[in-house]
Protein backbone atom coordinates (compact mmCIF):
# COMPACT_ATOMS: atom_id res chain seq x y z
CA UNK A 1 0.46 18.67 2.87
CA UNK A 2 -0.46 15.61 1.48
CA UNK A 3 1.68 12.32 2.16
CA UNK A 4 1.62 9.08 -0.37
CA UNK A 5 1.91 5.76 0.69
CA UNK A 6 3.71 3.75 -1.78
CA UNK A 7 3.86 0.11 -1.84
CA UNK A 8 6.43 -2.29 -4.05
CA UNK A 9 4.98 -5.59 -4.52
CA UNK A 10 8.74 -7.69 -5.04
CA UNK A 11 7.49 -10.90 -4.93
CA UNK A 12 3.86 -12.79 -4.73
CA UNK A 13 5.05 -16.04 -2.88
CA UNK A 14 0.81 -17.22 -1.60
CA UNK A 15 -1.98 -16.31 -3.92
CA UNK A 16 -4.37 -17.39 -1.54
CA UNK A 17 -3.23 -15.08 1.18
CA UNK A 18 -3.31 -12.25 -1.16
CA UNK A 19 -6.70 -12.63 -1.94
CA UNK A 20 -7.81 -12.69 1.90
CA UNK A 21 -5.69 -9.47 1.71
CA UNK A 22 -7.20 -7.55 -1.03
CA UNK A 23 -10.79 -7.96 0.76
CA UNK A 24 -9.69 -6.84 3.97
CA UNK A 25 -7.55 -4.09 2.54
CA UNK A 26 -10.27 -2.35 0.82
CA UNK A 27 -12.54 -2.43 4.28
CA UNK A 28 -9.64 -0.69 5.93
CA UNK A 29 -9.89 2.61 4.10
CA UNK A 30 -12.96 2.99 5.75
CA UNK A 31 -12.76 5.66 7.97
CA UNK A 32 -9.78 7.25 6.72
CA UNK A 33 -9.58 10.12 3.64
CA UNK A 34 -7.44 7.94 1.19
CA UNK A 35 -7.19 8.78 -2.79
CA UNK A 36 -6.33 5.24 -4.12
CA UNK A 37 -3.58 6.59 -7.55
CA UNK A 38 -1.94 3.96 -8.30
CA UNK A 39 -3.43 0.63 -8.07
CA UNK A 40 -0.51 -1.96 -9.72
CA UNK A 41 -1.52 -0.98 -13.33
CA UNK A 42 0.78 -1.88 -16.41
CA UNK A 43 4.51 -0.24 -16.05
CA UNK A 44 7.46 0.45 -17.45
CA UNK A 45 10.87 -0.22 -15.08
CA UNK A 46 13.70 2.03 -16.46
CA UNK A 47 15.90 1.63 -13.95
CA UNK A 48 16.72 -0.53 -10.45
CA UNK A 49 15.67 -4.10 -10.06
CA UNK A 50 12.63 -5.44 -10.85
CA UNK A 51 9.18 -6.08 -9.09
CA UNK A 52 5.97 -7.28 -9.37
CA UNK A 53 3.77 -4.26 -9.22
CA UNK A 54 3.08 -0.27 -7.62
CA UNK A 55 0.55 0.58 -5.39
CA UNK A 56 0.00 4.90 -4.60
CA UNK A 57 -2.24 5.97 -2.07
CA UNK A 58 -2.96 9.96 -1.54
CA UNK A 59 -3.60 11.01 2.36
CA UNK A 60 -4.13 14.16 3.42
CA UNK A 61 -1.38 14.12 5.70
CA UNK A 62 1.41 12.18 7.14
CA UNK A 63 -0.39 11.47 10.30
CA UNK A 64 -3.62 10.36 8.11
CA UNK A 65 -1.34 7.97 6.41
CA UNK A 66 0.20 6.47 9.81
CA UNK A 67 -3.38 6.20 11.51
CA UNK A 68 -4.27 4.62 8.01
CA UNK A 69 -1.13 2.10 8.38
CA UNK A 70 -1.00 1.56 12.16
CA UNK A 71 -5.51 0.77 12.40
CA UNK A 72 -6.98 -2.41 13.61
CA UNK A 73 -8.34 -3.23 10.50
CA UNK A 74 -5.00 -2.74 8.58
CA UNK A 75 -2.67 -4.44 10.90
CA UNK A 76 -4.64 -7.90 10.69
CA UNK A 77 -4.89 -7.10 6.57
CA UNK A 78 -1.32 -6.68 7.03
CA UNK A 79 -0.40 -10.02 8.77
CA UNK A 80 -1.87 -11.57 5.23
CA UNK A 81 0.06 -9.30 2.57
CA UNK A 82 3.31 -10.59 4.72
CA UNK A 83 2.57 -14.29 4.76
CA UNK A 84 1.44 -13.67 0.75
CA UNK A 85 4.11 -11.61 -0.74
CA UNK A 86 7.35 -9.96 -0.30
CA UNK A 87 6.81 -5.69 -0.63
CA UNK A 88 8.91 -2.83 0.03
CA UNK A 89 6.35 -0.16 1.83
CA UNK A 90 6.87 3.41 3.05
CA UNK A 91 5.21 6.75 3.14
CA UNK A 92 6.84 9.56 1.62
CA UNK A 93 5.43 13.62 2.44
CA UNK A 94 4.21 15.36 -0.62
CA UNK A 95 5.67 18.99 -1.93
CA UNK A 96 5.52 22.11 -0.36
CA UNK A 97 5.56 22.27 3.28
């Protein structure tokens, strides 16, 4: 069943390092069967605190999306989206297994 990696942009705190994250973000999928859904489009909180923006990615599986989170080329993206911005991240199965 399909698992979803959501990610809650809180707060953007270095522009610069989220720009040296984007790029090396998008190289990371490679490799990996990930359905970008959500890509921090306009939105609508209706309830809980605010946040910057909403990022959905479709995997086929949990383990695709933790091989997807735990690669090389992720973890040093990673180190930049942490020094760039504050985010709540996790990876949540899909219905019906």
């Amino acid at each position: 069943m399909s698992a979803y990696v959501v990610m809650l942009r809180e707060k953007t705190t270095d522009q610069a390092q989220m720009a040296v994250y984007s790029e090396q973000a998008v190289l990371a999928r490679a490799g990996h069967e990930v359905t970008p859904l959500v890509r921090y489009g306009r939105m609508k909180i209706l309830e809980g605190p605010d946040f910057e923006g909403c990022l959905i990615h479709q995997f086929p599986t949990l383990e695709d999306a933790e091989n997807w989170y735990q690669s090389p080329k992720y973890q040093e993206a990673l180190k930049h989206r942490q020094k760039g911005a504050e985010y709540r991240v996790f990876i949540v199965k899909g219905v019906g297994d």
